[in-house]
N, C-alpha and C. Protein backbone atom coordinates (compact mmCIF):
# COMPACT_ATOMS: atom_id res chain seq x y z
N UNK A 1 50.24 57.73 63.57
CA UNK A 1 51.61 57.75 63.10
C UNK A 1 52.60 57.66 64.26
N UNK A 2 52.34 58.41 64.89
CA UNK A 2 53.41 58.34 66.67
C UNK A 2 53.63 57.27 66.82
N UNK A 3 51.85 56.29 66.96
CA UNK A 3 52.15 55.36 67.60
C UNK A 3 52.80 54.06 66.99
N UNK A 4 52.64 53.91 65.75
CA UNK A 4 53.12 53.55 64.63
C UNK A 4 54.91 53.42 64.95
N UNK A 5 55.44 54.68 65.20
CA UNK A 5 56.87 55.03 65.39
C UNK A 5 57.12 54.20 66.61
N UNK A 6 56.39 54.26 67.99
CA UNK A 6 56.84 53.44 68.77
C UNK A 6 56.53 52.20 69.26
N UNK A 7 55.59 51.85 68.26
CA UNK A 7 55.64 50.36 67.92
C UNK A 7 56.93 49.91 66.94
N UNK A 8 57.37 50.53 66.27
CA UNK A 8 58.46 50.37 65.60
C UNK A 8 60.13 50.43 66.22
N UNK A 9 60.19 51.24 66.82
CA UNK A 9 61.00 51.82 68.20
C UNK A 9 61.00 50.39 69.12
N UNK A 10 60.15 49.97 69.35
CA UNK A 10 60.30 49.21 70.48
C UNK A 10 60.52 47.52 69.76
N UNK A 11 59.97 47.27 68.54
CA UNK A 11 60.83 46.19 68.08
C UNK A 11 62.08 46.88 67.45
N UNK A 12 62.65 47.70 67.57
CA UNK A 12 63.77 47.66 66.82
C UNK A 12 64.73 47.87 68.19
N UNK A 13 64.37 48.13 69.29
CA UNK A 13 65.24 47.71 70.82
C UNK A 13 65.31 45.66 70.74
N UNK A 14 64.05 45.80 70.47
CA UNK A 14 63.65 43.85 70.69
C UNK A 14 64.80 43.63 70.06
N UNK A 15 64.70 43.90 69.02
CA UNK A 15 66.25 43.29 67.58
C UNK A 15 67.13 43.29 68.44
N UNK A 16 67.38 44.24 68.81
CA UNK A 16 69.30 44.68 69.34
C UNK A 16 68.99 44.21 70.33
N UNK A 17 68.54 43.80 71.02
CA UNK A 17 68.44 42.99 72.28
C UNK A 17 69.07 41.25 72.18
N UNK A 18 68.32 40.83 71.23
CA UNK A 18 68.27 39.56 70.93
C UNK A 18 69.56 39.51 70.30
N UNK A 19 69.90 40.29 69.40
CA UNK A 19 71.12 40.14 68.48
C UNK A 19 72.14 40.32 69.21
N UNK A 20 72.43 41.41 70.18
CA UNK A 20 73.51 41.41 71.41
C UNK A 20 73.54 40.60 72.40
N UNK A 21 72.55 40.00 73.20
CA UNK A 21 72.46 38.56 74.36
C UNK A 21 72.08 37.70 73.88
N UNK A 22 71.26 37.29 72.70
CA UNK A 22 71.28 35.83 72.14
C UNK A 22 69.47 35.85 72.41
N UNK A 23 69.42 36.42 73.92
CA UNK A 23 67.94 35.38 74.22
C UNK A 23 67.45 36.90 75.20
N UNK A 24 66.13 37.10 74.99
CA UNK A 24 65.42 38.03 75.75
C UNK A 24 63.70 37.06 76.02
N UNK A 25 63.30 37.79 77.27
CA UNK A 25 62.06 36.92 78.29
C UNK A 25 61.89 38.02 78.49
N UNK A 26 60.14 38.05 78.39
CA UNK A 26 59.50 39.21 78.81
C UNK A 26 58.56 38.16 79.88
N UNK A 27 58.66 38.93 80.75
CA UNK A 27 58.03 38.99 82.54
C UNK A 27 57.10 39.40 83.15
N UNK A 28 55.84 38.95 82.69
CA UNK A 28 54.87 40.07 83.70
C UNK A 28 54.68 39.25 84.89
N UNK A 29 54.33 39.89 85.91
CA UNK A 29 54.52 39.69 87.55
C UNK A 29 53.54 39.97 88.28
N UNK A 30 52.93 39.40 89.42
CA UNK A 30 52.10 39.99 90.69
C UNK A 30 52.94 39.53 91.79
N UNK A 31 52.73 40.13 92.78
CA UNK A 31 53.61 39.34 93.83
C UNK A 31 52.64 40.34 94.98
N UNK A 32 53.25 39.83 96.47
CA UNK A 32 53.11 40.66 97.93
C UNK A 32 54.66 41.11 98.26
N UNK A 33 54.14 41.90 99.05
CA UNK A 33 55.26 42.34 100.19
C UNK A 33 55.29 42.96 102.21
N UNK A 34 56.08 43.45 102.33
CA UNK A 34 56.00 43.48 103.78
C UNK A 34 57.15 44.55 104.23
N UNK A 35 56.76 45.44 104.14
CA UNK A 35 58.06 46.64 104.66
C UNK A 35 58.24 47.36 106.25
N UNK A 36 59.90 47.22 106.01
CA UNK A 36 59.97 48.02 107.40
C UNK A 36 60.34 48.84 107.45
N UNK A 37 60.52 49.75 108.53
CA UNK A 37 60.49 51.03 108.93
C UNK A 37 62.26 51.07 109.60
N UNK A 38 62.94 51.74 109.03
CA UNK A 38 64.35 51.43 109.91
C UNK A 38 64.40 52.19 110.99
N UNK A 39 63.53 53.37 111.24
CA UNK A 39 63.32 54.00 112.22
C UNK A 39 61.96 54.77 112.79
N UNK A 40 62.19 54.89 114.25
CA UNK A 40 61.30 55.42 114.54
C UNK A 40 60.91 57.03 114.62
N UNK A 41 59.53 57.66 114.02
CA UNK A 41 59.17 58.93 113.47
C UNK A 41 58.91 59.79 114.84
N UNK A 42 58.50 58.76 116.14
CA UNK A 42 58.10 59.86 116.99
C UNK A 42 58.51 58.79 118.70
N UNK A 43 58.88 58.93 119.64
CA UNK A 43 59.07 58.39 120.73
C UNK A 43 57.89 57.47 121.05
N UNK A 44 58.05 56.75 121.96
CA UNK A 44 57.06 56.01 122.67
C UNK A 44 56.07 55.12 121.53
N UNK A 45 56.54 54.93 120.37
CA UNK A 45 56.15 54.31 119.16
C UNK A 45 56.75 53.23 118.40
N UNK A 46 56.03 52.28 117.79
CA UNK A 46 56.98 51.56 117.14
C UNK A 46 56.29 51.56 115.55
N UNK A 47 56.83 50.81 114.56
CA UNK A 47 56.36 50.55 113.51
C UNK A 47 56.07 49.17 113.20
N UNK A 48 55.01 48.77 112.49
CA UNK A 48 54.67 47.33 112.36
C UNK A 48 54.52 47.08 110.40
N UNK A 49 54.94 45.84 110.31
CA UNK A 49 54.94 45.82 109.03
C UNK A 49 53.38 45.31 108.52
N UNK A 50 52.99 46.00 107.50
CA UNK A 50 51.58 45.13 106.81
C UNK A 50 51.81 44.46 105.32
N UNK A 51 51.13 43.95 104.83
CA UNK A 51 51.52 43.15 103.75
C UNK A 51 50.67 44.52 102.43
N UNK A 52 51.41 44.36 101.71
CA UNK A 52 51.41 45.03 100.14
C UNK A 52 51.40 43.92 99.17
N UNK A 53 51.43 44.94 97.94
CA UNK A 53 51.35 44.15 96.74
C UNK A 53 52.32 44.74 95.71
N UNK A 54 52.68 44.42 94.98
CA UNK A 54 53.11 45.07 93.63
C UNK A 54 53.03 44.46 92.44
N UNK A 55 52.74 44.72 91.31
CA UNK A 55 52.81 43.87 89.69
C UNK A 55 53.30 44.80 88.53
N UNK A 56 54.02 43.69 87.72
CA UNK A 56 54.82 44.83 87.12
C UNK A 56 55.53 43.83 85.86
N UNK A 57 56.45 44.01 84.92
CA UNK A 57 56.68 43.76 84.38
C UNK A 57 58.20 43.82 83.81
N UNK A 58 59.12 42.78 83.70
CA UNK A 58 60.62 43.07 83.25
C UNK A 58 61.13 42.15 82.00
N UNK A 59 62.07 42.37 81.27
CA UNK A 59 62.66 41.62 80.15
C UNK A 59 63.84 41.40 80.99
N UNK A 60 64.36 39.95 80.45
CA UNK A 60 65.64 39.54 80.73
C UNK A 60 66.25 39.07 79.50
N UNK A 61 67.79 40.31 79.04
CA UNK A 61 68.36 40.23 77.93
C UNK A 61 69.55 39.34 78.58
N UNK A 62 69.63 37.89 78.01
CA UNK A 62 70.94 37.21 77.82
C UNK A 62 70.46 36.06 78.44
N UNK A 63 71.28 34.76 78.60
CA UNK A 63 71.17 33.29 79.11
C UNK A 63 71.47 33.05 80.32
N UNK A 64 73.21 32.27 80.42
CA UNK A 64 73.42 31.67 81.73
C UNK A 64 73.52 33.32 82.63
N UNK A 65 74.33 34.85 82.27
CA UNK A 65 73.94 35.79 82.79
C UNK A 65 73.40 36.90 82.27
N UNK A 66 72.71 37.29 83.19
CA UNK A 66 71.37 38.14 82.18
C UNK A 66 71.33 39.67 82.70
N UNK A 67 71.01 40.54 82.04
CA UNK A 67 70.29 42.24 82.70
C UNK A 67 69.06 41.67 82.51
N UNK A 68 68.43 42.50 83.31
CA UNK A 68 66.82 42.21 83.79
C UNK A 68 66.19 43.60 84.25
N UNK A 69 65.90 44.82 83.20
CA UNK A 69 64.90 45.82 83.22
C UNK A 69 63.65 45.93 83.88
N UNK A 70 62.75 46.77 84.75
CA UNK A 70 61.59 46.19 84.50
C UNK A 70 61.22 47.79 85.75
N UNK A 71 59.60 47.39 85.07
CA UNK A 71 58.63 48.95 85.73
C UNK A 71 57.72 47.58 86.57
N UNK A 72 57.51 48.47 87.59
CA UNK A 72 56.26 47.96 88.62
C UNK A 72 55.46 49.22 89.43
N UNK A 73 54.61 48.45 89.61
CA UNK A 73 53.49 49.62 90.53
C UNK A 73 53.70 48.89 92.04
N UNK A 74 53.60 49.53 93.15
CA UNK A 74 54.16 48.96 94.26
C UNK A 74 53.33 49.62 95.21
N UNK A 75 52.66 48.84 95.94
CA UNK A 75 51.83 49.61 97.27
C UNK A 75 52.31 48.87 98.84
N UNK A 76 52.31 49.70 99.58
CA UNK A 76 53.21 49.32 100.44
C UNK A 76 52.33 50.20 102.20
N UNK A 77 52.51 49.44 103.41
CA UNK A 77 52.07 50.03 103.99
C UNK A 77 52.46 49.16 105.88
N UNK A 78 52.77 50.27 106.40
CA UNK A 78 52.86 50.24 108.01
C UNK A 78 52.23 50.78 108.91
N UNK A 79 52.04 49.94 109.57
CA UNK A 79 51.23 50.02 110.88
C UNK A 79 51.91 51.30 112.11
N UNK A 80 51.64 52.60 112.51
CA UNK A 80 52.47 53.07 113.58
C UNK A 80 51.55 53.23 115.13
N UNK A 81 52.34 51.85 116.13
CA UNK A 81 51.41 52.10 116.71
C UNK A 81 52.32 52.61 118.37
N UNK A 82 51.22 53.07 118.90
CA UNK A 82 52.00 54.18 120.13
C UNK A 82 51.50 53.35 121.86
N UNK A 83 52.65 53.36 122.40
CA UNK A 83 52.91 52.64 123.55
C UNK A 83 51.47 53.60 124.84
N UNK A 84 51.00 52.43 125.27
CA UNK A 84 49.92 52.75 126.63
C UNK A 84 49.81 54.72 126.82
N UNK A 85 49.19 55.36 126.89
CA UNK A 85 49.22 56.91 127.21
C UNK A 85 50.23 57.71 126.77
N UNK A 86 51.23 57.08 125.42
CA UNK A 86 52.07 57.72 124.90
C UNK A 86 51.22 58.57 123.78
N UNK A 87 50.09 58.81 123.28
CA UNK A 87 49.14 59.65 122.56
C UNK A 87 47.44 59.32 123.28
N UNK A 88 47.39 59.85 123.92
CA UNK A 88 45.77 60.04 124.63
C UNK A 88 44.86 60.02 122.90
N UNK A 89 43.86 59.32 123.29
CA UNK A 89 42.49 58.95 122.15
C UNK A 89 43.52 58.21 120.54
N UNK A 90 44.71 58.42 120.68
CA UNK A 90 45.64 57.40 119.32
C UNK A 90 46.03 56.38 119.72
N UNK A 91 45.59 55.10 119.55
CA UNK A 91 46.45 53.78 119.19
C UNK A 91 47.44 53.71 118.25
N UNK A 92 46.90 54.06 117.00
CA UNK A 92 47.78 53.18 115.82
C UNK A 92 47.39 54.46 114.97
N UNK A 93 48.10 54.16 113.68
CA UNK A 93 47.71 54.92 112.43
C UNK A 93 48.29 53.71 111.21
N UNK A 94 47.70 53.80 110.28
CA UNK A 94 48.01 53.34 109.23
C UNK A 94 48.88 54.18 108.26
N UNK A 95 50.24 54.31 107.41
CA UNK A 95 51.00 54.87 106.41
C UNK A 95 50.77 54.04 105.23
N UNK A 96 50.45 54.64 104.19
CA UNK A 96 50.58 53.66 103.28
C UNK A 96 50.87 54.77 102.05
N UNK A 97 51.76 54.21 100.57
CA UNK A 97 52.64 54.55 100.06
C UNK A 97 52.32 53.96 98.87
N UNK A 98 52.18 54.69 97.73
CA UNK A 98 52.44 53.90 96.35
C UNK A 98 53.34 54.19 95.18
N UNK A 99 54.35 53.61 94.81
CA UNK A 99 55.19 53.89 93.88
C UNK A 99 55.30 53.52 93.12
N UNK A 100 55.97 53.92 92.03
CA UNK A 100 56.48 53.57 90.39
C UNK A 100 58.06 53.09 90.43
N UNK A 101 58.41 51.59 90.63
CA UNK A 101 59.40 51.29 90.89
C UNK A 101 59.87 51.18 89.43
N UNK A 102 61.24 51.31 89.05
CA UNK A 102 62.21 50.87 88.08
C UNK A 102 63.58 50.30 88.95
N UNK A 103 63.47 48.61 88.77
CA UNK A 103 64.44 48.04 88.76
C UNK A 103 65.45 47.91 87.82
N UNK A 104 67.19 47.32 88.01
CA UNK A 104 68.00 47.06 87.39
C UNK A 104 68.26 46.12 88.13
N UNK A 105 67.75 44.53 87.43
CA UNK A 105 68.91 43.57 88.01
C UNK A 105 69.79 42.50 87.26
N UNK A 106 70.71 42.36 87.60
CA UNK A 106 72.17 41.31 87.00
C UNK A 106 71.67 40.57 87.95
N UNK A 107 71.91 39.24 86.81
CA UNK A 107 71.66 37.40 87.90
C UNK A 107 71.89 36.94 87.11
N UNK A 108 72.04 35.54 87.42
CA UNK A 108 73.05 34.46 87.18
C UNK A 108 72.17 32.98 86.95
N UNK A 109 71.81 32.48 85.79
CA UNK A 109 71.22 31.22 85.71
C UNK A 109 72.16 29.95 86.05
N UNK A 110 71.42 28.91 87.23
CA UNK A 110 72.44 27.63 87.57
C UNK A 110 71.71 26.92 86.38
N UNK A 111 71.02 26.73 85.62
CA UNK A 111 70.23 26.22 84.51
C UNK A 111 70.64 26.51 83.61
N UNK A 112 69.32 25.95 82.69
CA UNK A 112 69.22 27.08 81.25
C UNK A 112 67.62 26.83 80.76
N UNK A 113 67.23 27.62 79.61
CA UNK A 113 66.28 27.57 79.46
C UNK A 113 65.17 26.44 79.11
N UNK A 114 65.61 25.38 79.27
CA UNK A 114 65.09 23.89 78.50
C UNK A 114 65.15 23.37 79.92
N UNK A 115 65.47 23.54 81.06
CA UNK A 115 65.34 23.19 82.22
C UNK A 115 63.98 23.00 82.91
N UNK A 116 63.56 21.46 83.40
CA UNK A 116 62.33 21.74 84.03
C UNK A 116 62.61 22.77 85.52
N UNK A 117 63.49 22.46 85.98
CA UNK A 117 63.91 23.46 87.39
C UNK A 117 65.10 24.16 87.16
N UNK A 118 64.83 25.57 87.37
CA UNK A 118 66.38 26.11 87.19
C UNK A 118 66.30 27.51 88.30
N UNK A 119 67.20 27.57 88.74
CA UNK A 119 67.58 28.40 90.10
C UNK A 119 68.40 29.43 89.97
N UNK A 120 67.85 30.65 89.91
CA UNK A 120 68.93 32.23 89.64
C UNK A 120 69.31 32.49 91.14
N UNK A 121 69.95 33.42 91.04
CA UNK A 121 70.77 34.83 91.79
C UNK A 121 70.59 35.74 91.14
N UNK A 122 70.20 36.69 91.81
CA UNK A 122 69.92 38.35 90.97
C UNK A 122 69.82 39.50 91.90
N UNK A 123 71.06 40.60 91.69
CA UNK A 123 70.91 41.73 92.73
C UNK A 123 70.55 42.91 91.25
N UNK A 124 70.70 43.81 92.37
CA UNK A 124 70.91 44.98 91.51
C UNK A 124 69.72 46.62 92.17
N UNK A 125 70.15 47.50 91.91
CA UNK A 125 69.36 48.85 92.17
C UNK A 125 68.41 48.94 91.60
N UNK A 126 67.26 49.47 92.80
CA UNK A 126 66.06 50.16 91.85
C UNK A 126 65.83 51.82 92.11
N UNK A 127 65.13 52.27 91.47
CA UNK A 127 64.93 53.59 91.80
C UNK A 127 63.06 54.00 91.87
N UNK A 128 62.48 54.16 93.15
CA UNK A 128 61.15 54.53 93.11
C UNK A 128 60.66 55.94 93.64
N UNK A 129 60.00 56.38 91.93
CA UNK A 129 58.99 57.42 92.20
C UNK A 129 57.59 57.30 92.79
N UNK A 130 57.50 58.17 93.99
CA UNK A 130 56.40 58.67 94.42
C UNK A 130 55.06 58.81 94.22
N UNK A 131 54.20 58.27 93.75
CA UNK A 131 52.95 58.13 93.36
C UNK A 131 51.89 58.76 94.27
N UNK A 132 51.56 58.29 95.20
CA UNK A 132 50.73 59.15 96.62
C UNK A 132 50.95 58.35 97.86
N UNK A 133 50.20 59.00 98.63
CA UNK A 133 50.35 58.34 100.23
C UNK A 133 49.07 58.57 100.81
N UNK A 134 49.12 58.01 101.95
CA UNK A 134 47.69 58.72 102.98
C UNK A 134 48.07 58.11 104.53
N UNK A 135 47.40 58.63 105.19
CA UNK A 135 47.22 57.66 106.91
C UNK A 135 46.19 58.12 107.22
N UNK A 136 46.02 56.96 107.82
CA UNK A 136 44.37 56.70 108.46
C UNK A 136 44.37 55.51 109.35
N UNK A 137 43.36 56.29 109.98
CA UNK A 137 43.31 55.11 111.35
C UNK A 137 41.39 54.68 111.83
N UNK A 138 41.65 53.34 112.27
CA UNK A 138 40.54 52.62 112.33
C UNK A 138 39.63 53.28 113.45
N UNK A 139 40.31 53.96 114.54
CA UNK A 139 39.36 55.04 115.37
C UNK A 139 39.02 55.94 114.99
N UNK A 140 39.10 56.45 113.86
CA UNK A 140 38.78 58.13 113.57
C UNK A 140 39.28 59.36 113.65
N UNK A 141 40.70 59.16 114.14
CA UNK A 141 40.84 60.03 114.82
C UNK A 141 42.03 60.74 113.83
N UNK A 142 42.12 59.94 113.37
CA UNK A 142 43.19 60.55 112.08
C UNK A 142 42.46 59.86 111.11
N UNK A 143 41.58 60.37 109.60
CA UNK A 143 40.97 59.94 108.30
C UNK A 143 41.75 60.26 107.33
N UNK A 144 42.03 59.61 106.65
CA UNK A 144 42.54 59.77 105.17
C UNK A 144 43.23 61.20 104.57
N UNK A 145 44.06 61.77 105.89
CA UNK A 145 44.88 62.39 105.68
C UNK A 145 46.04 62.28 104.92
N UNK A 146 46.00 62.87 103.49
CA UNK A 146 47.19 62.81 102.65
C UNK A 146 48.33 63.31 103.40
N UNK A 147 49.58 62.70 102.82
CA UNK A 147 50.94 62.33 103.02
C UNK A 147 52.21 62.56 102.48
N UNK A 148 51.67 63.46 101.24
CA UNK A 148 51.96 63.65 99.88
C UNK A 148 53.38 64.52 100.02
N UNK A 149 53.09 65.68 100.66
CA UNK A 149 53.79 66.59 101.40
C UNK A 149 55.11 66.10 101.85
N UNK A 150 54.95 65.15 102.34
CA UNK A 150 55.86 64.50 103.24
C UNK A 150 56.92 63.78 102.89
N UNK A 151 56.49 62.69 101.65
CA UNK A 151 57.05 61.46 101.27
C UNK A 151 58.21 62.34 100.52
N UNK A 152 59.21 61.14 100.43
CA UNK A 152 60.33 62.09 99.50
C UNK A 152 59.70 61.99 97.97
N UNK A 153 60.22 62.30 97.21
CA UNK A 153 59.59 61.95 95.58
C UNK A 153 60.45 61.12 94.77
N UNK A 154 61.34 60.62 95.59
CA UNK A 154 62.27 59.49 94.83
C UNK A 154 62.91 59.01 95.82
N UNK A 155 63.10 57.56 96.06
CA UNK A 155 63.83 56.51 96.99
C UNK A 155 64.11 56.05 96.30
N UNK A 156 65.77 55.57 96.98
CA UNK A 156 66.45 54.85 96.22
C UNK A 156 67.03 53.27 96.99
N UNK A 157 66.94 51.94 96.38
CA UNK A 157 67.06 50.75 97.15
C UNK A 157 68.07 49.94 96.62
N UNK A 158 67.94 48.94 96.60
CA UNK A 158 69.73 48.12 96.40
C UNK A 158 68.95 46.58 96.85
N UNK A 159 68.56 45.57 95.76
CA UNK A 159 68.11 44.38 95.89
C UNK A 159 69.07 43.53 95.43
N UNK A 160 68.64 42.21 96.37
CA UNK A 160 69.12 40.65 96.28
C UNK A 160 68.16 39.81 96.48
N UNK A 161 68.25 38.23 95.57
CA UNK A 161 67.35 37.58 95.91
C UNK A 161 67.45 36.00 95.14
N UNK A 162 66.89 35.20 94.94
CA UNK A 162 67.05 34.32 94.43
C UNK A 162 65.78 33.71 93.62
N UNK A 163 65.66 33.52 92.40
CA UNK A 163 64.51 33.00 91.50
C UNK A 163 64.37 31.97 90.68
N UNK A 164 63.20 30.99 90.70
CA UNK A 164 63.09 29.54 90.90
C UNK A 164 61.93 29.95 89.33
N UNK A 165 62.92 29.12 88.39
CA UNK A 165 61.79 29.01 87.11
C UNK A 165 61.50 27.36 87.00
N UNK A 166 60.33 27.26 86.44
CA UNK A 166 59.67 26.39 86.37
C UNK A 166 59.15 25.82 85.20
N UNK A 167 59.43 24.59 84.59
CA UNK A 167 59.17 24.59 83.35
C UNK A 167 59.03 25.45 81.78
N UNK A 168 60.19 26.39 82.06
CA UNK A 168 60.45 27.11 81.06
C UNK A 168 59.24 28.32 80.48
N UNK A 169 58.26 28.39 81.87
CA UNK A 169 57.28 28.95 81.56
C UNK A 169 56.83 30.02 82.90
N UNK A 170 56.60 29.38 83.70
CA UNK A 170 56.27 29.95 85.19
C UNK A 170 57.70 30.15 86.11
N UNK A 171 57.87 31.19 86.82
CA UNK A 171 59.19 31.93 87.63
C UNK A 171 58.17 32.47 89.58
N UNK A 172 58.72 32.47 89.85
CA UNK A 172 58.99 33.13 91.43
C UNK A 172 60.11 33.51 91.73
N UNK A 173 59.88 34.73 92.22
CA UNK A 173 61.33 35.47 92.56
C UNK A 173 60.98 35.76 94.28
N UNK A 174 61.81 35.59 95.25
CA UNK A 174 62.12 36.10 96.49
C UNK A 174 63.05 36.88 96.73
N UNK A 175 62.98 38.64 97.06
CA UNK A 175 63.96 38.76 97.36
C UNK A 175 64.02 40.00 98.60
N UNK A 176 65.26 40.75 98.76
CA UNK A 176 64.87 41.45 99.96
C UNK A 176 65.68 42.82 99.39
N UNK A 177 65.13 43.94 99.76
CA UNK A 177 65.19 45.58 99.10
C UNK A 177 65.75 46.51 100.38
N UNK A 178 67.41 46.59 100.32
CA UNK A 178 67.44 47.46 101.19
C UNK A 178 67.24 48.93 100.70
N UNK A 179 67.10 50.02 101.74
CA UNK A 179 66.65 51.22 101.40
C UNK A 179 67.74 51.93 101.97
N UNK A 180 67.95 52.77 100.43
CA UNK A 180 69.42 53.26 100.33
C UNK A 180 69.25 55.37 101.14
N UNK A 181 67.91 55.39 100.85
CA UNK A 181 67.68 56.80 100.80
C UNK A 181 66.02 57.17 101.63
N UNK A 182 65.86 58.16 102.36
CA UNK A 182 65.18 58.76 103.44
C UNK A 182 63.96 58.31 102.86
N UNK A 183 62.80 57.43 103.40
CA UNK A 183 61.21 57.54 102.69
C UNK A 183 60.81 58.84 103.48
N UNK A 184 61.02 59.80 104.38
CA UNK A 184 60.39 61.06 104.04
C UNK A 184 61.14 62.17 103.77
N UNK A 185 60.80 63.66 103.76
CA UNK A 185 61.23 64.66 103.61
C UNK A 185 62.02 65.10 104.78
N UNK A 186 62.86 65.90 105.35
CA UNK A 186 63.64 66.10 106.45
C UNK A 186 62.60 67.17 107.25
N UNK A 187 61.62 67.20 107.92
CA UNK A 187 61.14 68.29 108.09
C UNK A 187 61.63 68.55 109.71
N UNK A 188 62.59 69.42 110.07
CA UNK A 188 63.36 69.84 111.18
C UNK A 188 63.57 69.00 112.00
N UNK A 189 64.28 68.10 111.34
CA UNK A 189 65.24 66.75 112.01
C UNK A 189 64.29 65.59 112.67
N UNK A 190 62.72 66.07 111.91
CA UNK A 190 61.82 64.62 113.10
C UNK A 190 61.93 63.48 111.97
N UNK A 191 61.64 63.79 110.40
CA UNK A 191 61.90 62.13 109.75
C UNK A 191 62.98 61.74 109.26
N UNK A 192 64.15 62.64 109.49
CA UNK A 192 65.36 62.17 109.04
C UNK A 192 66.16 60.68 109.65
N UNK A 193 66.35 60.05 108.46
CA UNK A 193 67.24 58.93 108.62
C UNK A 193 65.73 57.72 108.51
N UNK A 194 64.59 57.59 108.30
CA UNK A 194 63.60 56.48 108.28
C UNK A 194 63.77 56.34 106.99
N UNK A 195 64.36 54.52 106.77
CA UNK A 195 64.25 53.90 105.48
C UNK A 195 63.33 52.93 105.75
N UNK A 196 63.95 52.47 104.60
CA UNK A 196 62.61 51.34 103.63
C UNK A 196 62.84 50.19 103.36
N UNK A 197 62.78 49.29 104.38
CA UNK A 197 63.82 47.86 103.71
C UNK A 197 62.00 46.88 103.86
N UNK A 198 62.27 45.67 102.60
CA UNK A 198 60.75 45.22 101.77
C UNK A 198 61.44 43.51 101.66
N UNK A 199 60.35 43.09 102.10
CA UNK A 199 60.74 41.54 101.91
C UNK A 199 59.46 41.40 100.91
N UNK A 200 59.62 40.85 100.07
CA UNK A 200 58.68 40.35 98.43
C UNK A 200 58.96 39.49 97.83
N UNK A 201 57.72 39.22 97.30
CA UNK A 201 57.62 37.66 96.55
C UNK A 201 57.05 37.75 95.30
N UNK A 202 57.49 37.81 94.21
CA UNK A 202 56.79 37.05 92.74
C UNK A 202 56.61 36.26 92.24
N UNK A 203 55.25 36.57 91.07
CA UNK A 203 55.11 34.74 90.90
C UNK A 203 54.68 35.76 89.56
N UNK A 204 54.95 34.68 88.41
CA UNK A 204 54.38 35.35 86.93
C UNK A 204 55.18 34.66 86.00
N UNK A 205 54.90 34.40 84.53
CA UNK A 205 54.95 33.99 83.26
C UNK A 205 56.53 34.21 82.62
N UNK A 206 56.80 33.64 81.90
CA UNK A 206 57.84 33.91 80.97
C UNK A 206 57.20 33.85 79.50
N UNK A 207 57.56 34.84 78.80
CA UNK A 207 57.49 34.64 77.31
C UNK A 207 58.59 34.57 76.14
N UNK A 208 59.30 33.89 76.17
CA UNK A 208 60.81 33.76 75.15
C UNK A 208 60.38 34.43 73.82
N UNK A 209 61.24 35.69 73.38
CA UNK A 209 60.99 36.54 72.32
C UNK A 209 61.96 36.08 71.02
């Protein structure tokens, strides 16, 4: 019966969707990414970006301009590695991070939907919860020490980007995620001020509802 209710619930959003913007696209997505570190956690160190992934899924309610909802799972991860005898037996460590992103983005179709090529603009805020973390490093010397502790439990980002649909069926989105709010906890002024800025790429389906 519940589920019944929110199967029902969720076409009766579909309705008012369609009936208020005309036109709604549901989006599922895989893409990569590549994040940086806006600062550094400890002296004599730098941060290096590694490639991630995320997939996820958004609706876009309306035509030439649209809202564009959407949940993703997001894994993300940097390299920290430490300058000649700046940590005796440490090179590097691995950070890595997984979140529950919720985007909001407004964009702008130069097309329309009957277009074999059509070219958006789309910014807008996301907000990501905390999922887990770990670091680990390829010498041993730090193992799969959770991170958990550490990470904040909500970051907040601010995206732009531009997205290339393709025969009214297939989309890629490029865009770039600045980071509005601390990826760790303040613990006595050593991670304060390290954000999160993400260069990413999608590629995934359209389905016209």
């Amino acid at each position: 019966m519940k589920m019944n209710r929110k199967i029902a619930l969720l076409n009766l959003l579909l309705a008012f969707g369609i009936s208020v913007f005309g036109q709604v696209t549901l989006r599922p997505y895989v893409g990569l990414n590549s994040p940086t570190m806006t600062k550094e956690l400890l002296d004599e160190s730098e941060f290096e970006s590694n490639f991630g992934f995320q997939a996820g899924i958004d609706v876009q309610f309306g035509e030439k301009v649209y809202v564009q909802p959407g949940l993703q799972i997001e894994a993300l991860s940097n390299t920290k590695v430490f300058l000649p005898d700046a940590a005796p037996g440490l090179s590097s460590f691995d950070i890595k991070r997984t979140y529950l992103r919720i985007p909001l983005m407004v964009g702008y179709h130069f097309g329309n939907d009957e277009s074999f090529f059509d070219i958006r603009l789309f910014t807008g805020p996301n907000a990501a919860f905390k999922v887990g973390g770990s670091v680990s490093s390829a010498d041993g010397v730090i193992k799969d020490l959770n991170i958990d502790e550490e990470l904040s439990n909500l970051i907040l980002g601010w995206n732009g980007g531009v997205g290339i649909d393709f025969l009214s069926i297939f989309f890629v989105d490029i865009g770039y995620q600045i980071g509005l709010s601390d990826v760790f906890k303040e613990t006595e002024g050593l991670n304060s001020g390290v954000r999160n800025n993400v260069f990413y790429a999608n590629g995934g389906l359209k389905f016209r509802l």
